[in-house]
N, C-alpha and C. Protein backbone atom coordinates (compact mmCIF):
# COMPACT_ATOMS: atom_id res chain seq x y z
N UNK A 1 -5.76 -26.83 23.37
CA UNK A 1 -4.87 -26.74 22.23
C UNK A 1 -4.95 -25.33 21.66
N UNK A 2 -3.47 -24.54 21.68
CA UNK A 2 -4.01 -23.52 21.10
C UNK A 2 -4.07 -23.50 19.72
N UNK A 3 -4.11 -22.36 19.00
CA UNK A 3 -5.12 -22.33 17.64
C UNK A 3 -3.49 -21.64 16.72
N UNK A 4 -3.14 -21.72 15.75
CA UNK A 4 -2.30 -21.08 14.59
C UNK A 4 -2.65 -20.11 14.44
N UNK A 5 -1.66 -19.11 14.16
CA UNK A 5 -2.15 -17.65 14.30
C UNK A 5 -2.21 -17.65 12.88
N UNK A 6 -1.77 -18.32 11.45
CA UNK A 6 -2.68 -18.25 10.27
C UNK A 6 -2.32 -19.85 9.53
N UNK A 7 -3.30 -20.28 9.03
CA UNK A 7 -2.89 -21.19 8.26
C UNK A 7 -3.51 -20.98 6.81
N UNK A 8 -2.81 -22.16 6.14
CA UNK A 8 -3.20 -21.75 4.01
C UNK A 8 -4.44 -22.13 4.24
N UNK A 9 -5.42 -23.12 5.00
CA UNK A 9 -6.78 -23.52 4.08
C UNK A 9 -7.87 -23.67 4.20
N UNK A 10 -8.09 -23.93 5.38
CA UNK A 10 -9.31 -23.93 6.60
C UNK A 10 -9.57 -22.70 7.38
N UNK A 11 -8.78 -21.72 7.63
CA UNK A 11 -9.15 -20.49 8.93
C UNK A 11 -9.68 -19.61 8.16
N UNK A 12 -11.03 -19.23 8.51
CA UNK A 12 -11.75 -18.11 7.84
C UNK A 12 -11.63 -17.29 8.94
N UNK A 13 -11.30 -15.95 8.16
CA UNK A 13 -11.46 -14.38 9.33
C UNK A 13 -12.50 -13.51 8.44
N UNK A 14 -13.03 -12.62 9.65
CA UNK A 14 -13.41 -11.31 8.75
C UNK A 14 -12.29 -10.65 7.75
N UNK A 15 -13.03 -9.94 7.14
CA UNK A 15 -11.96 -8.96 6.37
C UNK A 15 -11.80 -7.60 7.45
N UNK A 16 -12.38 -7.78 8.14
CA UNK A 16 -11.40 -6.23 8.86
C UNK A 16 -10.77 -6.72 10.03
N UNK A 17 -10.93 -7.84 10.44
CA UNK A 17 -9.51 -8.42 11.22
C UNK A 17 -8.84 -8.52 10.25
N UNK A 18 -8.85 -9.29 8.92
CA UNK A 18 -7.66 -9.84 8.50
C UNK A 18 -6.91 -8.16 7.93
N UNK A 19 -7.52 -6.79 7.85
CA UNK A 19 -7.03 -5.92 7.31
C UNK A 19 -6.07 -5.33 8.55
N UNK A 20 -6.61 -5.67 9.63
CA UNK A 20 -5.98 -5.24 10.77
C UNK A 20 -4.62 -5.85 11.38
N UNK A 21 -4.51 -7.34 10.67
CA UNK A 21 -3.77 -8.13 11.07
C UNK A 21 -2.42 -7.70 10.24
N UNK A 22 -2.88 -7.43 8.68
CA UNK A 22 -2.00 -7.10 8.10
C UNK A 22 -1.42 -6.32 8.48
N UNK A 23 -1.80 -4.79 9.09
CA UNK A 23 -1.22 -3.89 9.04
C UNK A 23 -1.81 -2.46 7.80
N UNK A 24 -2.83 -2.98 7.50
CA UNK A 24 -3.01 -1.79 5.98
C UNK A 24 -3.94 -0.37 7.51
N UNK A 25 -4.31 -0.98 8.82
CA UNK A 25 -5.07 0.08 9.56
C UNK A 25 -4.62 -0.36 11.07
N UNK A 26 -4.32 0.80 11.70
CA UNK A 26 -3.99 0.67 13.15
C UNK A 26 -4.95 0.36 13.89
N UNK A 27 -6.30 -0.16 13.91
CA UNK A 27 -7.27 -0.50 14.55
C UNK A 27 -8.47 -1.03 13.45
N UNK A 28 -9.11 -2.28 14.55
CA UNK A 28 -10.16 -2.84 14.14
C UNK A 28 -11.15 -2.23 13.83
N UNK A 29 -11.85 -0.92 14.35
CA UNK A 29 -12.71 -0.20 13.81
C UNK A 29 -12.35 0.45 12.95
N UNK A 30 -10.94 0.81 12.83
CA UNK A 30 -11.01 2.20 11.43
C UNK A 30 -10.77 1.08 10.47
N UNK A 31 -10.67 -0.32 10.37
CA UNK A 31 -10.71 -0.93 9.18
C UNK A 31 -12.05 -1.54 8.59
N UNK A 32 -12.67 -1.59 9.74
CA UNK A 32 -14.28 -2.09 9.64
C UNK A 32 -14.80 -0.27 8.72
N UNK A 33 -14.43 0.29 9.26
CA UNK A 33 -14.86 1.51 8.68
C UNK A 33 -14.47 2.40 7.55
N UNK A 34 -13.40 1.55 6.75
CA UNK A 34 -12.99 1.79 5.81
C UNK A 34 -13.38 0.57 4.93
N UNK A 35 -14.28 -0.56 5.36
CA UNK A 35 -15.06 -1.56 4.43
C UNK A 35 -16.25 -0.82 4.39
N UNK A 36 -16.83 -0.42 5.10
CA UNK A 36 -18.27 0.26 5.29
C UNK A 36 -18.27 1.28 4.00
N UNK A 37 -17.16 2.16 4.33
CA UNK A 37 -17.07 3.20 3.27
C UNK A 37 -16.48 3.05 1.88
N UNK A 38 -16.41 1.81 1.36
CA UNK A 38 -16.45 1.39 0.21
C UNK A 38 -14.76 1.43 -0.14
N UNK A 39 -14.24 1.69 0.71
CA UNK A 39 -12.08 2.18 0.32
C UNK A 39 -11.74 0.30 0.39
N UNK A 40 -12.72 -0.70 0.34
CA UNK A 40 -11.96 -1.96 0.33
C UNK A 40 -12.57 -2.87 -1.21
N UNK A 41 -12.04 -3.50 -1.53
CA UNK A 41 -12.94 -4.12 -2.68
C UNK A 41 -12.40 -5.73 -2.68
N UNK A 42 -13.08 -6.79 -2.64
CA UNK A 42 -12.91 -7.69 -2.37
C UNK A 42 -13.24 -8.84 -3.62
N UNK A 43 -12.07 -9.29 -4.50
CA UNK A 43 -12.70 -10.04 -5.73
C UNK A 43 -13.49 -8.58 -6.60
N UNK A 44 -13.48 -7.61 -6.85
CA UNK A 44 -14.22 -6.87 -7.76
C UNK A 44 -15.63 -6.30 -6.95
N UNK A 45 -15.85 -6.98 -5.87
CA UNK A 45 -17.20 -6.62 -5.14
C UNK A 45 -17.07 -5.76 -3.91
N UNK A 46 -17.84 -4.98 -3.64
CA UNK A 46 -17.90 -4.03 -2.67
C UNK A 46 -18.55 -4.84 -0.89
N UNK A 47 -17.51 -5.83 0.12
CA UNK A 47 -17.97 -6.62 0.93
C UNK A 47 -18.48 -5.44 2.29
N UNK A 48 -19.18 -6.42 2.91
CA UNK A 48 -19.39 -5.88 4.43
C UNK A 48 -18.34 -6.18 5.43
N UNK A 49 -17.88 -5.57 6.35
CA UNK A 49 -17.03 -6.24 7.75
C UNK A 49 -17.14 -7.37 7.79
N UNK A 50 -17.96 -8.20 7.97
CA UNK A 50 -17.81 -9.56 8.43
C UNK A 50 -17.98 -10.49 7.45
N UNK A 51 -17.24 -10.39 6.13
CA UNK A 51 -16.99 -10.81 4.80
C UNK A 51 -15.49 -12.08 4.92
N UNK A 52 -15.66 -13.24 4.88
CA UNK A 52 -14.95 -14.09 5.38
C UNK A 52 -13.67 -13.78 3.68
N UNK A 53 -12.27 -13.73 4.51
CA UNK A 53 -11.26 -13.63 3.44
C UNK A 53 -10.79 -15.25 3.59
N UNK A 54 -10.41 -15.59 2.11
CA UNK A 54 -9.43 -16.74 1.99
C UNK A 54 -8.23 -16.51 1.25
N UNK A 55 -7.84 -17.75 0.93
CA UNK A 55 -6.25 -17.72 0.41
C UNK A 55 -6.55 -17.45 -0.63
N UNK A 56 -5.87 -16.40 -1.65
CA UNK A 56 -6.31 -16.77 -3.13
C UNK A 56 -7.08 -14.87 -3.85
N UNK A 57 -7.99 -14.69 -2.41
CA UNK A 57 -8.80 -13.75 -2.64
C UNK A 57 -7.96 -12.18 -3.55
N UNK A 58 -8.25 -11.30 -4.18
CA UNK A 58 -7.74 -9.86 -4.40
C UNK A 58 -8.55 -9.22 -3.78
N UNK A 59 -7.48 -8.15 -3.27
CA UNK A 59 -8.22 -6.69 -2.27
C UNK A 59 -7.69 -6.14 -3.05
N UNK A 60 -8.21 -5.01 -3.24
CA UNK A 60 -8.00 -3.40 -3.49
C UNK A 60 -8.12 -2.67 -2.18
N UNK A 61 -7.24 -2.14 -1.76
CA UNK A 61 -7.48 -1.42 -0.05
C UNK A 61 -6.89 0.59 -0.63
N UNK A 62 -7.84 0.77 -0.50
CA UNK A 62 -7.38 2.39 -0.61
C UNK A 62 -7.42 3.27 0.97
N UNK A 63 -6.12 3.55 1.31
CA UNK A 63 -5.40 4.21 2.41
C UNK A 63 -5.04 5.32 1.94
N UNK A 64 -4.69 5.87 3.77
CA UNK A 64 -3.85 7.26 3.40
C UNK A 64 -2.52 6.82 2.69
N UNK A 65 -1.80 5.84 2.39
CA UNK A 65 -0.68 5.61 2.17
C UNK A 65 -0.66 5.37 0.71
N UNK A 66 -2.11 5.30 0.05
CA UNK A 66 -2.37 4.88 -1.61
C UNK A 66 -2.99 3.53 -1.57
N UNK A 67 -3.11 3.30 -2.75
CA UNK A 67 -3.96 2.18 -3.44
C UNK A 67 -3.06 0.81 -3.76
N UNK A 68 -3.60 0.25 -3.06
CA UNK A 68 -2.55 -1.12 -2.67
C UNK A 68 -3.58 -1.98 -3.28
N UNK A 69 -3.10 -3.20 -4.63
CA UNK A 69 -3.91 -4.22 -4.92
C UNK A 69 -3.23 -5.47 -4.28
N UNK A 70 -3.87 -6.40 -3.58
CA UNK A 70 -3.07 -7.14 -3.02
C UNK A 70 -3.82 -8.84 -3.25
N UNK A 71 -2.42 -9.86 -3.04
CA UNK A 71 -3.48 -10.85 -3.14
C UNK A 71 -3.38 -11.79 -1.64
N UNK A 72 -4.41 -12.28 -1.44
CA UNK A 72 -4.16 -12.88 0.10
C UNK A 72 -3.66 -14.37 0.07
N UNK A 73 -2.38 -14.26 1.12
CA UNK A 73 -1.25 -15.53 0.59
C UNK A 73 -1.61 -16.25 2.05
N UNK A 74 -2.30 -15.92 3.58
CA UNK A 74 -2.62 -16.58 4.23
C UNK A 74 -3.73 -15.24 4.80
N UNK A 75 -3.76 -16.06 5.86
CA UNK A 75 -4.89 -15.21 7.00
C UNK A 75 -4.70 -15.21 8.22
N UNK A 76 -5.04 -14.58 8.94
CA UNK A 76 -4.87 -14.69 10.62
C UNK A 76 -6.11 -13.56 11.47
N UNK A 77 -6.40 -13.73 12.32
CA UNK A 77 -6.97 -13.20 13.15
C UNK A 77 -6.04 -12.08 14.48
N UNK A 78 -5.07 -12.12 14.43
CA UNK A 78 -4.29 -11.88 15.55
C UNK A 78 -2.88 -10.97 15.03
N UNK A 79 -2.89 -9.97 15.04
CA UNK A 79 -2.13 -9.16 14.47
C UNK A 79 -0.43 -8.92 15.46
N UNK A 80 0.33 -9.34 14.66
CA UNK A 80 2.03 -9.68 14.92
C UNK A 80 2.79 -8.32 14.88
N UNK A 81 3.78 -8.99 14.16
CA UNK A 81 5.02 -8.07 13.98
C UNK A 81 5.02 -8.15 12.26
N UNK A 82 5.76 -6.89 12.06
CA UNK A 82 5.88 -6.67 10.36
C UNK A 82 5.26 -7.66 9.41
N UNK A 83 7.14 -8.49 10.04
CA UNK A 83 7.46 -9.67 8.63
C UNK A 83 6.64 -10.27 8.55
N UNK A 84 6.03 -10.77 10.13
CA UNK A 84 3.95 -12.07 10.04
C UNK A 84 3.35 -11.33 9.02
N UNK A 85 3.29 -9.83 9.33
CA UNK A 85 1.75 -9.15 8.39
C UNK A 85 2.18 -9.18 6.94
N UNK A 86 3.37 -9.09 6.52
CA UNK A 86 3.95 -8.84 5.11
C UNK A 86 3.95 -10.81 4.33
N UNK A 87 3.89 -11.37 5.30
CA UNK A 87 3.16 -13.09 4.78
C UNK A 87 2.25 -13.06 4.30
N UNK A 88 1.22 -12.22 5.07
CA UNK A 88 -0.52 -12.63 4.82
C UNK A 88 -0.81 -12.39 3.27
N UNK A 89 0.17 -11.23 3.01
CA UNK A 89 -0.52 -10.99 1.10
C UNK A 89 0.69 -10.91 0.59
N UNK A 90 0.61 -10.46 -1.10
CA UNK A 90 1.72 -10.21 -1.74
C UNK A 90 0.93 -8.97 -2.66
N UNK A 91 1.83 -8.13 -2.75
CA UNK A 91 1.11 -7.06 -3.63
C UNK A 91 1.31 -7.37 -4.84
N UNK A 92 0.59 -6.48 -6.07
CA UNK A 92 1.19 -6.79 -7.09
C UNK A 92 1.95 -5.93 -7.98
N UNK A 93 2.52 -6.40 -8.63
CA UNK A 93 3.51 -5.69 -9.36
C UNK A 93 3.42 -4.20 -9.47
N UNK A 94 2.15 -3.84 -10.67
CA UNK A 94 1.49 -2.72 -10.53
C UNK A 94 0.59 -2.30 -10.17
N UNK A 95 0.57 -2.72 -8.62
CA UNK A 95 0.19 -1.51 -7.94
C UNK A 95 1.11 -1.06 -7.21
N UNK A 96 2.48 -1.80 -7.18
CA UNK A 96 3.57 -1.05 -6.77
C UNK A 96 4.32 -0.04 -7.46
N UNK A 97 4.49 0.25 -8.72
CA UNK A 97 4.26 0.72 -9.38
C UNK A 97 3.61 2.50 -9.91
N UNK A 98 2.02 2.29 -9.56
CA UNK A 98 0.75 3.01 -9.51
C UNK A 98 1.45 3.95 -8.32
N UNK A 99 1.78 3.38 -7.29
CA UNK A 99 1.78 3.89 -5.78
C UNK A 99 3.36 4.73 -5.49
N UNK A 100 4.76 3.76 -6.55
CA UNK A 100 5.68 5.09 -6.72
C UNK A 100 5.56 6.15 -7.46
N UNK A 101 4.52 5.50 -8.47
CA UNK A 101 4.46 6.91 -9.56
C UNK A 101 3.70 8.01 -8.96
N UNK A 102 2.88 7.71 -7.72
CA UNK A 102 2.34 9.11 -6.90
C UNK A 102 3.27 9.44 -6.20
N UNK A 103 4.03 8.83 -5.33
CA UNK A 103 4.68 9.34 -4.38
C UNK A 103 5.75 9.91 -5.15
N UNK A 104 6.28 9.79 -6.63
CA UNK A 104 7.27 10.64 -7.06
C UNK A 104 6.45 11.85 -7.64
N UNK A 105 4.89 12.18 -7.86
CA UNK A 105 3.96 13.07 -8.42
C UNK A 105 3.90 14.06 -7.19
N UNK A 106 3.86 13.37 -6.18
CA UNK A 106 3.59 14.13 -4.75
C UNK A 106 4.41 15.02 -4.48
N UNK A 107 5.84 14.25 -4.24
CA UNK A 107 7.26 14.82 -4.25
C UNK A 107 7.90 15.79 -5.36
N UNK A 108 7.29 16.16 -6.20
CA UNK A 108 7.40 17.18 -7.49
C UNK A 108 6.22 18.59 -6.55
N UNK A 109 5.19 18.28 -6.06
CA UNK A 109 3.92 19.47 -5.86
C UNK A 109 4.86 20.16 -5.12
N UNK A 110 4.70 21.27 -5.65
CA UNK A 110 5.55 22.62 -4.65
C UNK A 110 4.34 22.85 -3.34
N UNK A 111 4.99 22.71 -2.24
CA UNK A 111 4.95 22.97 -0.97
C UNK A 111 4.40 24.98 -0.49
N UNK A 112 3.95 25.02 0.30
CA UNK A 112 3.59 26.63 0.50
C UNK A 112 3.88 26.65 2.08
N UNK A 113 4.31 26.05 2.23
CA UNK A 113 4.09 26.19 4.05
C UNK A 113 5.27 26.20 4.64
N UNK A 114 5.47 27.11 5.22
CA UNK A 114 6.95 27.81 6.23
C UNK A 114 7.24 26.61 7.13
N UNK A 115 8.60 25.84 7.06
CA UNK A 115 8.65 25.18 8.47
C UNK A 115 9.10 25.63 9.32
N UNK A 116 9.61 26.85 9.87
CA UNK A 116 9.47 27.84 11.20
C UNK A 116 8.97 28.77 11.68
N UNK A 117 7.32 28.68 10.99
CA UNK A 117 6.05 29.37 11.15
C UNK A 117 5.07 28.64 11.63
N UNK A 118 4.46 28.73 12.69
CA UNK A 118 3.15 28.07 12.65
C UNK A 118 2.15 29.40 13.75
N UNK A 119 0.62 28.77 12.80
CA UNK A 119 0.19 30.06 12.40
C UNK A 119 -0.17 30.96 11.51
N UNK A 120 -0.43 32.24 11.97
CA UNK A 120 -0.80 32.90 11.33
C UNK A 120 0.70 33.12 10.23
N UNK A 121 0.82 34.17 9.02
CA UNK A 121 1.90 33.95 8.51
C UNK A 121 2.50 35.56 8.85
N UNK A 122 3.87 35.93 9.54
CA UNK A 122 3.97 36.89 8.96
C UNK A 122 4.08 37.71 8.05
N UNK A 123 4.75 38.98 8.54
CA UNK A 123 4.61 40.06 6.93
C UNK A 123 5.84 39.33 6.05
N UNK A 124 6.54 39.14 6.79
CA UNK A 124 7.94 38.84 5.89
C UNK A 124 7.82 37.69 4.72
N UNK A 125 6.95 36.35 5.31
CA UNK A 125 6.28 34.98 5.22
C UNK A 125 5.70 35.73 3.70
N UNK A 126 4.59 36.39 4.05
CA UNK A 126 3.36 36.77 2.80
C UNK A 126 4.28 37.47 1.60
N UNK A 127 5.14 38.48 1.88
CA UNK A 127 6.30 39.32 0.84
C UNK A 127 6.55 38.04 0.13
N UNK A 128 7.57 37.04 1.00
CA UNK A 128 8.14 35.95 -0.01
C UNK A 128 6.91 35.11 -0.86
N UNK A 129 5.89 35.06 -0.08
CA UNK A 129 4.63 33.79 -0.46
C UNK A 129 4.36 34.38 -2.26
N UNK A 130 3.98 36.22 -1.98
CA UNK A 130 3.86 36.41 -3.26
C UNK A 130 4.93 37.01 -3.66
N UNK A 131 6.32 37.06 -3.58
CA UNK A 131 7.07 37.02 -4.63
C UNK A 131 7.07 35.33 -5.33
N UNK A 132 6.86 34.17 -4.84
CA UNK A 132 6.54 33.26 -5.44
C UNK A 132 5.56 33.08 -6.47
N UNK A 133 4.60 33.47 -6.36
CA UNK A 133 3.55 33.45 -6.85
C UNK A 133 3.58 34.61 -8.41
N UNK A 134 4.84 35.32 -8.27
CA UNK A 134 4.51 35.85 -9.56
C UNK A 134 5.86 34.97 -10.77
């Protein structure tokens, strides 16, 4: 018989499968290794890899992509397509929120870098760099 790839009430996973399943890390080790290094928080507590997630639970997952608070709406072991991984949790309000207000903070930082330079910079590059700069 095979097994449900998630159900609401009985299937316990690790938390770095279930982070992997979601989608918050392209691999099982860099998510195990982003619990190790404290970027996951589980209920308010700082878990290990093999920290069983249920239905119900809050993550805090801090990525290159920002700080996602999320709550876990199922689980799975076995990582799908999108729409499966976008089941497993629901974010919340504000941290959606938290996460446009950087990416519109980000999108304001003035940029320094030539996109038909790579490299060293030329003379022409450095003239404009510091006519900017004054």
């Amino acid at each position: 018989m095979k097994q449900a790839a998630y159900s609401q009430d009985d299937h316990k996973v690790r938390i770095d499968k279930w982070l992997w399943a979601a989608r918050f890390f392209k691999t099982r080790s860099l998510a195990s290794d982003a619990v190790v290094a404290g970027h996951v928080d589980l209920n308010g507590a700082r878990p290990k890899p093999a920290r069983d997630v249920k239905t119900g639970d809050m993550l805090k997952i801090r990525t290159d992509h920002g700080l996602f608070e999320v709550e876990v709406l199922g689980v799975s072991d076995k990582r799908g397509p999108a729409e499966v991984a976008r089941a497993l949790y629901a974010e919340t309000a504000d941290s959606v929120a938290k996460r446009e207000e950087a990416a519109l903070q980000k999108s304001m930082e003035p940029t320094f870098d030539h996109p038909q330079i790579k490299g060293r910079p030329t003379k022409k590059w450095r003239r404009q760099l510091h006519l900017q700069e004054r």
